[in-house]
Structure formats: C-alpha cells, structure tokens
N, C-alpha and C. Protein backbone atom coordinates (compact mmCIF):
# COMPACT_ATOMS: atom_id res chain seq x y z
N UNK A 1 -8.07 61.47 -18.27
CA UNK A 1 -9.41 61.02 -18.58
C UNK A 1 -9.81 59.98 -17.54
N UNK A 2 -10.84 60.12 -16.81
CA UNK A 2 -11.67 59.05 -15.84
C UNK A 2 -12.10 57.78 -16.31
N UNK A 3 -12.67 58.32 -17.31
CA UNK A 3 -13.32 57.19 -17.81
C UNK A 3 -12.94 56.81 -19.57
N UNK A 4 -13.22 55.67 -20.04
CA UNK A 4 -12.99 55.36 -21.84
C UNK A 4 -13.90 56.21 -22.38
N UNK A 5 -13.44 56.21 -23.06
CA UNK A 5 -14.29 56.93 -24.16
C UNK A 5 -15.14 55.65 -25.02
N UNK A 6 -16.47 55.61 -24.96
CA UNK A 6 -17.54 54.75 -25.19
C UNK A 6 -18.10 55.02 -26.78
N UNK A 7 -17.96 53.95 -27.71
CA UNK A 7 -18.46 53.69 -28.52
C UNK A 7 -19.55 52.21 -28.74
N UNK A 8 -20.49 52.98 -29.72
CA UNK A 8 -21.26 51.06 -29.83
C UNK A 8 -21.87 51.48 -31.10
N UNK A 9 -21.55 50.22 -32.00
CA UNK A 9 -21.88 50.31 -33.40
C UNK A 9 -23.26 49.76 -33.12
N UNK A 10 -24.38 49.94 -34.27
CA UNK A 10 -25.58 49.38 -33.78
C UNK A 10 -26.08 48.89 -35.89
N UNK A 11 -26.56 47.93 -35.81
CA UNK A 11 -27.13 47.63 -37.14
C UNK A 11 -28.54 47.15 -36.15
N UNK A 12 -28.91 46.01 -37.65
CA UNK A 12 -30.75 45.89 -37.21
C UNK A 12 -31.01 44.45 -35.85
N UNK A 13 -29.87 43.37 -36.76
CA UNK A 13 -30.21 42.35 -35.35
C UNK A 13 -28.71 41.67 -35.02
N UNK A 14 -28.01 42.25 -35.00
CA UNK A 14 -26.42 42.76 -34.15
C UNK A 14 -25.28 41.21 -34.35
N UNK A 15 -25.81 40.63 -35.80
CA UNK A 15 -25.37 39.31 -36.13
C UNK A 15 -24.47 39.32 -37.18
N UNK A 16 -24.85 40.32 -38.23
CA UNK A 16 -24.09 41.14 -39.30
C UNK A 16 -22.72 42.08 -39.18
N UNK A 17 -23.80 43.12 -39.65
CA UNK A 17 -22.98 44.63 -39.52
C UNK A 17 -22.61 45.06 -38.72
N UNK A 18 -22.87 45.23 -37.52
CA UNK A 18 -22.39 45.86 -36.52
C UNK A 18 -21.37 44.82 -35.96
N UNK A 19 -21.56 43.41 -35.62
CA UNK A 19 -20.17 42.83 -34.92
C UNK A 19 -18.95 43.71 -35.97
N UNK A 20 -19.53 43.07 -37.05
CA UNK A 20 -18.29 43.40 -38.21
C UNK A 20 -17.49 44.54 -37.89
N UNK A 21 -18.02 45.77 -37.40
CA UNK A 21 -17.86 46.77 -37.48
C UNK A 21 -17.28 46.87 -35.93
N UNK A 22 -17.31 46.58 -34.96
CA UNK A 22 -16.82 46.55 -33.72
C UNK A 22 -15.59 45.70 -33.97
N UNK A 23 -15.77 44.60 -34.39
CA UNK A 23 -13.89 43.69 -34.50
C UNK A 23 -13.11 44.96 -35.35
N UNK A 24 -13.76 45.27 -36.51
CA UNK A 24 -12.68 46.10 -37.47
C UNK A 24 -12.41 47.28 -36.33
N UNK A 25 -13.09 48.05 -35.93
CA UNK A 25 -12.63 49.02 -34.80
C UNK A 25 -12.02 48.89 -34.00
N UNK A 26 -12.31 47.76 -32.99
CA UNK A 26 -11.14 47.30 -31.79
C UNK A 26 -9.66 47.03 -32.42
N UNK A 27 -9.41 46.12 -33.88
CA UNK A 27 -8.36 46.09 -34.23
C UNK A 27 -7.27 47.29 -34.74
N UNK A 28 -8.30 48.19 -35.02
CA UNK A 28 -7.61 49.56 -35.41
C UNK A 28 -7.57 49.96 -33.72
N UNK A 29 -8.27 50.72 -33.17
CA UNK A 29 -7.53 50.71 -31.55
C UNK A 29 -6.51 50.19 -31.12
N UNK A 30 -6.15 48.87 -30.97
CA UNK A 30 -5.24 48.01 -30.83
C UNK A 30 -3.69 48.96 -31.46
N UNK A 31 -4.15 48.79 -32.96
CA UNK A 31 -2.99 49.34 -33.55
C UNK A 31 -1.94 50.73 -33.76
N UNK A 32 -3.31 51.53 -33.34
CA UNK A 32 -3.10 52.77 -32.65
C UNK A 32 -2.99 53.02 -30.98
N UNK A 33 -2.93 52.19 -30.19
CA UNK A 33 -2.88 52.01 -28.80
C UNK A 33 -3.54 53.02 -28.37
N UNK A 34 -5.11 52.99 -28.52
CA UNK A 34 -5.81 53.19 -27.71
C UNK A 34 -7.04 52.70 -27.04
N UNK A 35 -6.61 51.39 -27.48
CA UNK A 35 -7.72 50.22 -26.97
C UNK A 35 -7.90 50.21 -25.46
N UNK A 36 -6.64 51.24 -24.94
CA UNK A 36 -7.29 51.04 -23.29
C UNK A 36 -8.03 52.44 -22.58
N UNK A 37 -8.20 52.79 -23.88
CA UNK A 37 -9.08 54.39 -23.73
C UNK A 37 -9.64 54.21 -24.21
N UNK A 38 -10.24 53.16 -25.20
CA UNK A 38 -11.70 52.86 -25.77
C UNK A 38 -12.11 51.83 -25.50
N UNK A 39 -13.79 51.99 -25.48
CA UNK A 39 -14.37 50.86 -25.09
C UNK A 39 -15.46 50.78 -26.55
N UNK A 40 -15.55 49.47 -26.93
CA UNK A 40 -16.04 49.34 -28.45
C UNK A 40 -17.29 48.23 -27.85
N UNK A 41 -18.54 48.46 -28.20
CA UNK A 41 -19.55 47.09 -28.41
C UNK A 41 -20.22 47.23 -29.47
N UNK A 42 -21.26 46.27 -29.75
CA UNK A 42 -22.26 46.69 -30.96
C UNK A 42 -23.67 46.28 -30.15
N UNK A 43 -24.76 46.49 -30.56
CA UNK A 43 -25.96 45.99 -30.59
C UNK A 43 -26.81 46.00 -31.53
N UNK A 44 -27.85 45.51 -31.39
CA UNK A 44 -29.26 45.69 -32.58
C UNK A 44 -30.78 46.40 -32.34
N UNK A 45 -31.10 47.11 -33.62
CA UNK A 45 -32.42 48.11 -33.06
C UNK A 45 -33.55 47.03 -32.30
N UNK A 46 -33.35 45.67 -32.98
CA UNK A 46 -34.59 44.58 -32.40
C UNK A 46 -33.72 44.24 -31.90
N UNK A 47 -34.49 42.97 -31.14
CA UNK A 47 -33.98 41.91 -30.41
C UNK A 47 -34.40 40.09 -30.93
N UNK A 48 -34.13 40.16 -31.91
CA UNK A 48 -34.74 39.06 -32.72
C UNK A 48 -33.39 37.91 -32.42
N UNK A 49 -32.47 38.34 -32.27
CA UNK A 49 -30.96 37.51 -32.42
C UNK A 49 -30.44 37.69 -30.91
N UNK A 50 -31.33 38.04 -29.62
CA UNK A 50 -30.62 38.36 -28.29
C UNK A 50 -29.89 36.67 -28.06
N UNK A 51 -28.58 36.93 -27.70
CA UNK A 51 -27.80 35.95 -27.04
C UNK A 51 -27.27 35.15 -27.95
N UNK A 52 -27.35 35.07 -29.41
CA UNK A 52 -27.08 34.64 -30.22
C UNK A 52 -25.33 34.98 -31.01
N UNK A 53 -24.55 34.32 -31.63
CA UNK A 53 -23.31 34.67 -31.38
C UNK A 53 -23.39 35.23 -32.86
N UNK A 54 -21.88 35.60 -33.84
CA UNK A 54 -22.38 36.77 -34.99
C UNK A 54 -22.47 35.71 -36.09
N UNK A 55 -23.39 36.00 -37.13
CA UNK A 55 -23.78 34.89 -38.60
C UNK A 55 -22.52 34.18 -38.36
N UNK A 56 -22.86 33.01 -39.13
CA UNK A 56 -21.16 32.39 -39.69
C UNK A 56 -20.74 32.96 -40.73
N UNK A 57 -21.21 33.48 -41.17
CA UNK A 57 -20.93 34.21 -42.62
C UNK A 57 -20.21 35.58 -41.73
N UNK A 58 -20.29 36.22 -41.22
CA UNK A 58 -20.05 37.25 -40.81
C UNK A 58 -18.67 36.86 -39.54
N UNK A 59 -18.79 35.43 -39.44
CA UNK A 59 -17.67 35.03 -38.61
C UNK A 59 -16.67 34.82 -39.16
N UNK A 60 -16.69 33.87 -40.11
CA UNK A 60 -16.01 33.82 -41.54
C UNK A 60 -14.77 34.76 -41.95
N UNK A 61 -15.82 35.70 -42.44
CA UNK A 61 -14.79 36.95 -42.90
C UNK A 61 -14.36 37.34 -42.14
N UNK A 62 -14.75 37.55 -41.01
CA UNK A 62 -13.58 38.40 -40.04
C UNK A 62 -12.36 37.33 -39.44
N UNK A 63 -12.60 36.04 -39.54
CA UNK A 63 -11.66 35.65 -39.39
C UNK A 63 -10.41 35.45 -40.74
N UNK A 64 -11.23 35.14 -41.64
CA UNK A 64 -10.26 34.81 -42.72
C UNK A 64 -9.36 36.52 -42.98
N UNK A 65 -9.86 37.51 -42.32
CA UNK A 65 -9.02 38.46 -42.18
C UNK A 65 -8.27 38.94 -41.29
N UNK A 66 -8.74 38.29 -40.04
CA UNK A 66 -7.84 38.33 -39.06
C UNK A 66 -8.22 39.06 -38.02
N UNK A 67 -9.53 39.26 -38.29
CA UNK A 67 -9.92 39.71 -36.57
C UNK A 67 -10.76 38.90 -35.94
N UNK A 68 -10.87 39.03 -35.02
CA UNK A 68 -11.84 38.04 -33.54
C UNK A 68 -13.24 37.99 -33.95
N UNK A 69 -13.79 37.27 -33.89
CA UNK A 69 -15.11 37.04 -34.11
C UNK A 69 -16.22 36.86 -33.10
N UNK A 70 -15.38 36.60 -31.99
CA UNK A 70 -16.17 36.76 -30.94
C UNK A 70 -17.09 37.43 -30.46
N UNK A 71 -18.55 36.78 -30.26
CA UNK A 71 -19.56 37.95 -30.58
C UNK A 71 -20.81 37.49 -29.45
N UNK A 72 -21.75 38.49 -28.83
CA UNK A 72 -23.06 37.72 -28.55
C UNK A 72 -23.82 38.87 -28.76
N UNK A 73 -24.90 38.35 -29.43
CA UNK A 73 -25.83 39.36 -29.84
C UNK A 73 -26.81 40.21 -28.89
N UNK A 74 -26.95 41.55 -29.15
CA UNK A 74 -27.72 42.19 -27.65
C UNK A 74 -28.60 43.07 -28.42
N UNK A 75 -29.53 43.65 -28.01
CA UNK A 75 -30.58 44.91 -28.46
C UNK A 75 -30.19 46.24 -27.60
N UNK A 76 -30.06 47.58 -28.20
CA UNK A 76 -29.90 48.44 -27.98
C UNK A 76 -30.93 49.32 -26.86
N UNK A 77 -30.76 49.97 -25.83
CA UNK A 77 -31.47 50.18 -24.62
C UNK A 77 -31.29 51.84 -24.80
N UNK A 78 -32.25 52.21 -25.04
CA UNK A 78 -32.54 53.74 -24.64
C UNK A 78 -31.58 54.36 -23.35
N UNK A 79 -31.23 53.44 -22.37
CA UNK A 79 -30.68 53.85 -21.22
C UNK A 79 -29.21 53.97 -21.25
N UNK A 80 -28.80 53.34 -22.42
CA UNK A 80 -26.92 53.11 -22.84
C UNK A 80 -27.03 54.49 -23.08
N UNK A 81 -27.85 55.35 -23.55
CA UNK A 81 -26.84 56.94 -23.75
C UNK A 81 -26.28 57.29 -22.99
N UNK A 82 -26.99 57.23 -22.05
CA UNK A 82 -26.14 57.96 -20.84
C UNK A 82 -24.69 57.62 -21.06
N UNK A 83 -24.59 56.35 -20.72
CA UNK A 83 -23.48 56.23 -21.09
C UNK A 83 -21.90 55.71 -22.17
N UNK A 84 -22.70 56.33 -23.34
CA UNK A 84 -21.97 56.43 -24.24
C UNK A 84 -21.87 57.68 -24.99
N UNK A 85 -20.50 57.66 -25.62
CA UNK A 85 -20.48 58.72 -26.14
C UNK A 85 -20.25 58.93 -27.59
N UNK A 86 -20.66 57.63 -27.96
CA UNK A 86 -21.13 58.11 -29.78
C UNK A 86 -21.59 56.23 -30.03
N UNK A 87 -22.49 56.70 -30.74
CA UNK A 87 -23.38 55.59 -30.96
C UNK A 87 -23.51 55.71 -32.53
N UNK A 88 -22.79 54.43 -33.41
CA UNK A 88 -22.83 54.63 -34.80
C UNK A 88 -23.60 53.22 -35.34
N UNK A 89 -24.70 54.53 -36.25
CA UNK A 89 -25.42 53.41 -36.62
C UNK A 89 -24.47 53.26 -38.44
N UNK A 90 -25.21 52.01 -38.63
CA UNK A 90 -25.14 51.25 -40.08
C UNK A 90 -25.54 51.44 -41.17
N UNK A 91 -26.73 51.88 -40.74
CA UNK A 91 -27.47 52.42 -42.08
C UNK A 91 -28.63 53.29 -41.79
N UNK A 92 -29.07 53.97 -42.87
CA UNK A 92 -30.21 55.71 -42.81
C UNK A 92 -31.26 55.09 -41.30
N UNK A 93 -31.64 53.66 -42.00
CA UNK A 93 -32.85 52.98 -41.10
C UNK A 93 -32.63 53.36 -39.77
N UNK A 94 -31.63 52.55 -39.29
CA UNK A 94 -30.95 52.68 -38.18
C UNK A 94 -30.71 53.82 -37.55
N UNK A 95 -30.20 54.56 -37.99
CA UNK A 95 -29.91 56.29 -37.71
C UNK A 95 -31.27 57.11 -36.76
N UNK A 96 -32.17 56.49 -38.19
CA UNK A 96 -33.36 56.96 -37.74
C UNK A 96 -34.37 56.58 -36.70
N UNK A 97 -34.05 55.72 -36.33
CA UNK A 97 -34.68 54.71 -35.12
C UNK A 97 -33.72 54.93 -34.06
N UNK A 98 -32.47 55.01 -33.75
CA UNK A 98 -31.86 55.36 -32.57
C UNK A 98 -31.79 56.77 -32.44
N UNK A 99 -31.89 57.69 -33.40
CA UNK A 99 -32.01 58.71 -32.63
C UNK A 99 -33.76 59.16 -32.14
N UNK A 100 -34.63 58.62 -32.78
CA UNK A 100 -35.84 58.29 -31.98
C UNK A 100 -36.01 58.12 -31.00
N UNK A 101 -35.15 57.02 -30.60
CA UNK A 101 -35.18 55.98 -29.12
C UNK A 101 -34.54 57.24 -28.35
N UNK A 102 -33.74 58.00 -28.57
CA UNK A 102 -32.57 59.43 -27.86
C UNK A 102 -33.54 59.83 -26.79
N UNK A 103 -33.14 59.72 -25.29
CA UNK A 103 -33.80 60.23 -24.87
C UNK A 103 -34.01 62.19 -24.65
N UNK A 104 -32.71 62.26 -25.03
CA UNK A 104 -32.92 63.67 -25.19
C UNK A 104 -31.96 64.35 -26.40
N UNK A 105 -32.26 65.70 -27.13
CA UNK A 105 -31.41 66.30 -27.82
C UNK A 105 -29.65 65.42 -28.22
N UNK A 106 -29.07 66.01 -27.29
CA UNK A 106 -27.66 65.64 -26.74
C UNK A 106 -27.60 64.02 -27.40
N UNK A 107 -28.33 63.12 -26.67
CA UNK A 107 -28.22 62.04 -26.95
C UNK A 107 -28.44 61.63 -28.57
N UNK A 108 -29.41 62.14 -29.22
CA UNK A 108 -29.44 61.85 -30.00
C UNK A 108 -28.22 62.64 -31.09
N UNK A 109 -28.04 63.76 -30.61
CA UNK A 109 -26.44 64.38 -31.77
C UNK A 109 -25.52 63.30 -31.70
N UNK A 110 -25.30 62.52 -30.56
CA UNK A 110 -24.38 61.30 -30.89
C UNK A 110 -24.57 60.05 -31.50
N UNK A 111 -25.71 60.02 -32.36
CA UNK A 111 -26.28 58.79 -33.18
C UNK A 111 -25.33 59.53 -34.82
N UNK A 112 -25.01 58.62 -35.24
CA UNK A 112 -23.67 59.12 -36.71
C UNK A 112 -23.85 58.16 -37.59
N UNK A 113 -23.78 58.21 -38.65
CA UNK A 113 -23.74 57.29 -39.47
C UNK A 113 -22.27 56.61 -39.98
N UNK A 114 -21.79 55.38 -40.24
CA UNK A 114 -20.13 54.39 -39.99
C UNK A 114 -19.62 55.17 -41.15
N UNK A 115 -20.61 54.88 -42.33
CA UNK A 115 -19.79 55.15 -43.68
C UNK A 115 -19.43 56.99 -43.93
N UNK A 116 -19.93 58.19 -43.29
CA UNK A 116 -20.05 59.53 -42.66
C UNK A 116 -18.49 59.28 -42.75
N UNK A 117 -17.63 58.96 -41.90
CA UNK A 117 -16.18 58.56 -42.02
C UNK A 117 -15.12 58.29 -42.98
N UNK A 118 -15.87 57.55 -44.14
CA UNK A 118 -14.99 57.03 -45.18
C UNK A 118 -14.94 58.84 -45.75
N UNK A 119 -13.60 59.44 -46.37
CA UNK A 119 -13.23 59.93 -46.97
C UNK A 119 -13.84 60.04 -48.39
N UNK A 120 -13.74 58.85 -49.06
CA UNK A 120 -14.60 58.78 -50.65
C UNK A 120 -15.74 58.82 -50.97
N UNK A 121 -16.49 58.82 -49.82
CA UNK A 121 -18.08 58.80 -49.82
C UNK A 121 -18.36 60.38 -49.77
N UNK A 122 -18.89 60.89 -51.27
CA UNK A 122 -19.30 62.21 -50.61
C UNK A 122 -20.62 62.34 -49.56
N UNK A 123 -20.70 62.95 -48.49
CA UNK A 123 -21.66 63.78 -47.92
C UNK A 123 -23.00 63.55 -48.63
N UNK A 124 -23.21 63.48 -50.04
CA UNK A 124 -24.77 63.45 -50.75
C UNK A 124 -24.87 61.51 -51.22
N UNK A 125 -23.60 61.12 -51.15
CA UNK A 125 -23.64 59.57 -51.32
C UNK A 125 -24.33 58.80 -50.53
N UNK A 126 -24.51 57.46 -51.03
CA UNK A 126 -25.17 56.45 -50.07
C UNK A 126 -24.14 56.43 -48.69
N UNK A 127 -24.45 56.45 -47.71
CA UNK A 127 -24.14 56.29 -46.41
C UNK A 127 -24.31 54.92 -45.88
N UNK A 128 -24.92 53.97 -46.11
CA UNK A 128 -25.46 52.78 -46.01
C UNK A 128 -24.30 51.72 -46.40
N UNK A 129 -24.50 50.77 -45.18
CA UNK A 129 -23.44 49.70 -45.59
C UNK A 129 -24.20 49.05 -45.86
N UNK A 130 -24.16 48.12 -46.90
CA UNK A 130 -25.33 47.24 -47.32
C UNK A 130 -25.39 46.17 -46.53
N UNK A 131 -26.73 45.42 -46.21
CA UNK A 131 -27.21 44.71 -45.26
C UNK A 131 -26.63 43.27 -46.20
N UNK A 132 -25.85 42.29 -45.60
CA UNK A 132 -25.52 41.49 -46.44
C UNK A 132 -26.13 40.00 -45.89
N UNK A 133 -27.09 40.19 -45.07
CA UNK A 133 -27.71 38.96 -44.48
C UNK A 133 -28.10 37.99 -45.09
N UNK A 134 -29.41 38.64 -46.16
CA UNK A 134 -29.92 37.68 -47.04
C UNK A 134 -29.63 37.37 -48.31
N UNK A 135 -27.43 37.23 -48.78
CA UNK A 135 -27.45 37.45 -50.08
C UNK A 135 -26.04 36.38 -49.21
N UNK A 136 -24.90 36.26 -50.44
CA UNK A 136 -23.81 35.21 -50.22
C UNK A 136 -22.75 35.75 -49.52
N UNK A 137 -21.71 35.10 -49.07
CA UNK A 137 -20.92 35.43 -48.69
C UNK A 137 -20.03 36.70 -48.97
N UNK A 138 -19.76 36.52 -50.42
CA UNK A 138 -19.58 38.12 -51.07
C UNK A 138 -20.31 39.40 -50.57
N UNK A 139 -21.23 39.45 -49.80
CA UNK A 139 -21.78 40.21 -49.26
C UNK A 139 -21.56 40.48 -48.01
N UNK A 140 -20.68 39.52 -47.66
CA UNK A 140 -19.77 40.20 -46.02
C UNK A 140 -18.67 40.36 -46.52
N UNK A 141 -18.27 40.03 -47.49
CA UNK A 141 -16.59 41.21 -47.51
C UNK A 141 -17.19 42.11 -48.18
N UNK A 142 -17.99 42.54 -48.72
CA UNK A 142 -18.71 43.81 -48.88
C UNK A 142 -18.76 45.04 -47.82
N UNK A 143 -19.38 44.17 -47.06
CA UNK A 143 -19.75 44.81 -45.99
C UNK A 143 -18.09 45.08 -44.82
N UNK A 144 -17.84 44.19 -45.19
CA UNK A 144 -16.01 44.34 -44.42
C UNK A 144 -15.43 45.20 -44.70
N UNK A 145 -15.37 45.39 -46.29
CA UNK A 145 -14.62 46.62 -46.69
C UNK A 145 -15.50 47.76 -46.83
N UNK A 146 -16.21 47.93 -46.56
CA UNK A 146 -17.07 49.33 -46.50
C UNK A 146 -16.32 49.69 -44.95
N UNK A 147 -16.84 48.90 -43.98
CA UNK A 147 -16.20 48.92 -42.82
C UNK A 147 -15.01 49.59 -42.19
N UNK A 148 -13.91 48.59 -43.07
CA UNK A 148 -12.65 49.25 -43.40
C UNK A 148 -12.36 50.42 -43.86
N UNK A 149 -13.13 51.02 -45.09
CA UNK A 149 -12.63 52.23 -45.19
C UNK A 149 -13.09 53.60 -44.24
N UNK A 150 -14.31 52.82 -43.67
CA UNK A 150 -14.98 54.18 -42.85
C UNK A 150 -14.11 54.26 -41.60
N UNK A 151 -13.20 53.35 -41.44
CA UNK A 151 -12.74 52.67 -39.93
C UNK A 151 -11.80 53.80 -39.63
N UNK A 152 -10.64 54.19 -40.62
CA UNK A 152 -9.69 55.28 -40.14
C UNK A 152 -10.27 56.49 -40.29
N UNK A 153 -11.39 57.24 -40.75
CA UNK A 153 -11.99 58.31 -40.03
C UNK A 153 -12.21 58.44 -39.01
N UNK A 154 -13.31 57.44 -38.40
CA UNK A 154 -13.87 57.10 -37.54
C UNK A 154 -12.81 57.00 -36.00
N UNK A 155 -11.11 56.78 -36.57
CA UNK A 155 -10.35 56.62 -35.69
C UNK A 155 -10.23 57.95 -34.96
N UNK A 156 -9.46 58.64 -36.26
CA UNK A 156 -9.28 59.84 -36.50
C UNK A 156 -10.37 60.78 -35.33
N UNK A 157 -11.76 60.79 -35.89
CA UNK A 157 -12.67 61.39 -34.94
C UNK A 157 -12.23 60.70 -33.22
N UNK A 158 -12.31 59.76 -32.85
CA UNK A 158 -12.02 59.14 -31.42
C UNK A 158 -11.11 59.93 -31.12
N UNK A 159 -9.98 59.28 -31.70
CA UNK A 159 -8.60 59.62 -30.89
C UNK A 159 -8.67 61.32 -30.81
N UNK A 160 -9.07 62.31 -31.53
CA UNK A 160 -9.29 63.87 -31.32
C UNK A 160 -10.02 63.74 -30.01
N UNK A 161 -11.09 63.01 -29.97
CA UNK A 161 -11.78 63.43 -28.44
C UNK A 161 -11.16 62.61 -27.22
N UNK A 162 -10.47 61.52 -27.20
CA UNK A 162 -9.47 61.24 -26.40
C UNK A 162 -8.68 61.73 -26.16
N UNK A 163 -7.89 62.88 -27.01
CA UNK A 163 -7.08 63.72 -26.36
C UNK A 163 -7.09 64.65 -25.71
N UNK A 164 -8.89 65.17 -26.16
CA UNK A 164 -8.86 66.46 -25.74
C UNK A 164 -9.96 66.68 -24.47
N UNK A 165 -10.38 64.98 -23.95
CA UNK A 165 -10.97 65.07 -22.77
C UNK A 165 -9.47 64.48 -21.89
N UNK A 166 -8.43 64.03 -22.13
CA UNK A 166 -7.42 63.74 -21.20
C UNK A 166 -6.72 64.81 -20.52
C-alpha cells in the first residue's frame, strides 16, 4: 500500500462527537497495529469552533478513560475527498450535508454513518449518536460508549480494506 488508508469522523462543530470518535479510533488502531496504515482526523459541517481545542466535557471523558484528548477544531472542505477514503459522519444531519458537499457520486458513497458499525443497532434503528453538547456530563459518556461500540465494526471494515489494497 502507498499510501494510509484515510479516515475523518465529522460531527456539527468538531468539539464533541467527532474528537470523541477519532481518540476512540486511533486507540483501537494502536491496539490492532494498524495505526501506521491509518490515518484518523475529525472535523465539523460549520466552522463555528475553527482552532478551538475539544469541550472540556468531551476532554474529560476521554481522559478519565484513557485516551488523548488532544484536539483542534477544523471545518470540513469539500476538497478532503479527494483525499480520503471514508468520511464518517455522526449523525442523519450530518450524513446529509456531507454527502451534499460530495463533489461527485464516488465521493459521496464514502460519507457512512459511526453507529452503521455497532452490531446491536439494527439497520431500521436510530443511527445517531446523540449530540451531548447542551446537556451534562453524562452525556459524553453517552456519547463515548455509543462510540465504543460502533468502534470494532468500524475496525473490522478498515482493516478488510487495508489488506486488500496492500
């Protein structure tokens, strides 16, 4: 393989859900060693939070669980398709606005929804990780463990196309 294989989680203003969702992913990479065949970021459909680092609330939990929190907030660019190769949004909203932004067909088949992954979620279920911005803390380990369970599908799918572009 030439190049990583490119992922970027995307929620609404890239302070929340989506860091969340990029630490829980890089740490599963890590653990499956293929963090040097993947490349993981997140962004946001606005740009309301550009340069801004992730909630404390959302820093919080990922640390009190043990992943990196390290974060700066960015807005999502019509021009990243090119080069990426799966772009997962957060929720229906989201879905529906980046594959909008798609500049073409192709691009947009790689817009997916996180929770699509979790195993227990049927197919006709909510897909939506709930937005836990404007509610308490309980609402980012909410959002953590939704995360978590969509996370080893989501592996599962990667590592198949890492092997089979190597």
């Amino acid at each position: 393989m030439t190049s990583p294989y490119r992922v970027c989680f995307v929620c609404t203003g890239n302070i929340c859900r989506s860091p969340i969702a990029a630490a829980v992913f890089r740490a599963r990479l890590t653990e499956a060693g293929l963090d040097t065949l993947v490349e993981v970021d997140s962004a946001g459909t606005g740009g309301w939070h550009e340069g801004d680092g992730a909630d404390p609330r959302a820093a919080a939990v990922l640390e009190a669980h043990g992943y990196d929190s390290a974060h700066t907030a960015r807005r999502f660019r019509a021009s990243w398709f090119a080069h990426l190769d799966l772009v997962i949004a957060l929720d229906a909203g989201h879905l529906r606005d980046l594959r909008r932004l798609a500049p073409t067909p192709a691009d947009a088949a790689k817009v997916r929804l996180l929770r699509a992954y979790d195993p227990a979620v049927p197919p006709s279920g909510d897909l939506d990780v709930a937005d836990p911005y404007y509610g308490d803390l309980a609402g980012f380990e909410e959002c953590l463990e939704s995360v978590e369970a969509a996370s080893e599908g989501l592996l599962s799918t990667v590592r198949t196309a890492v092997e089979e572009a190597a």
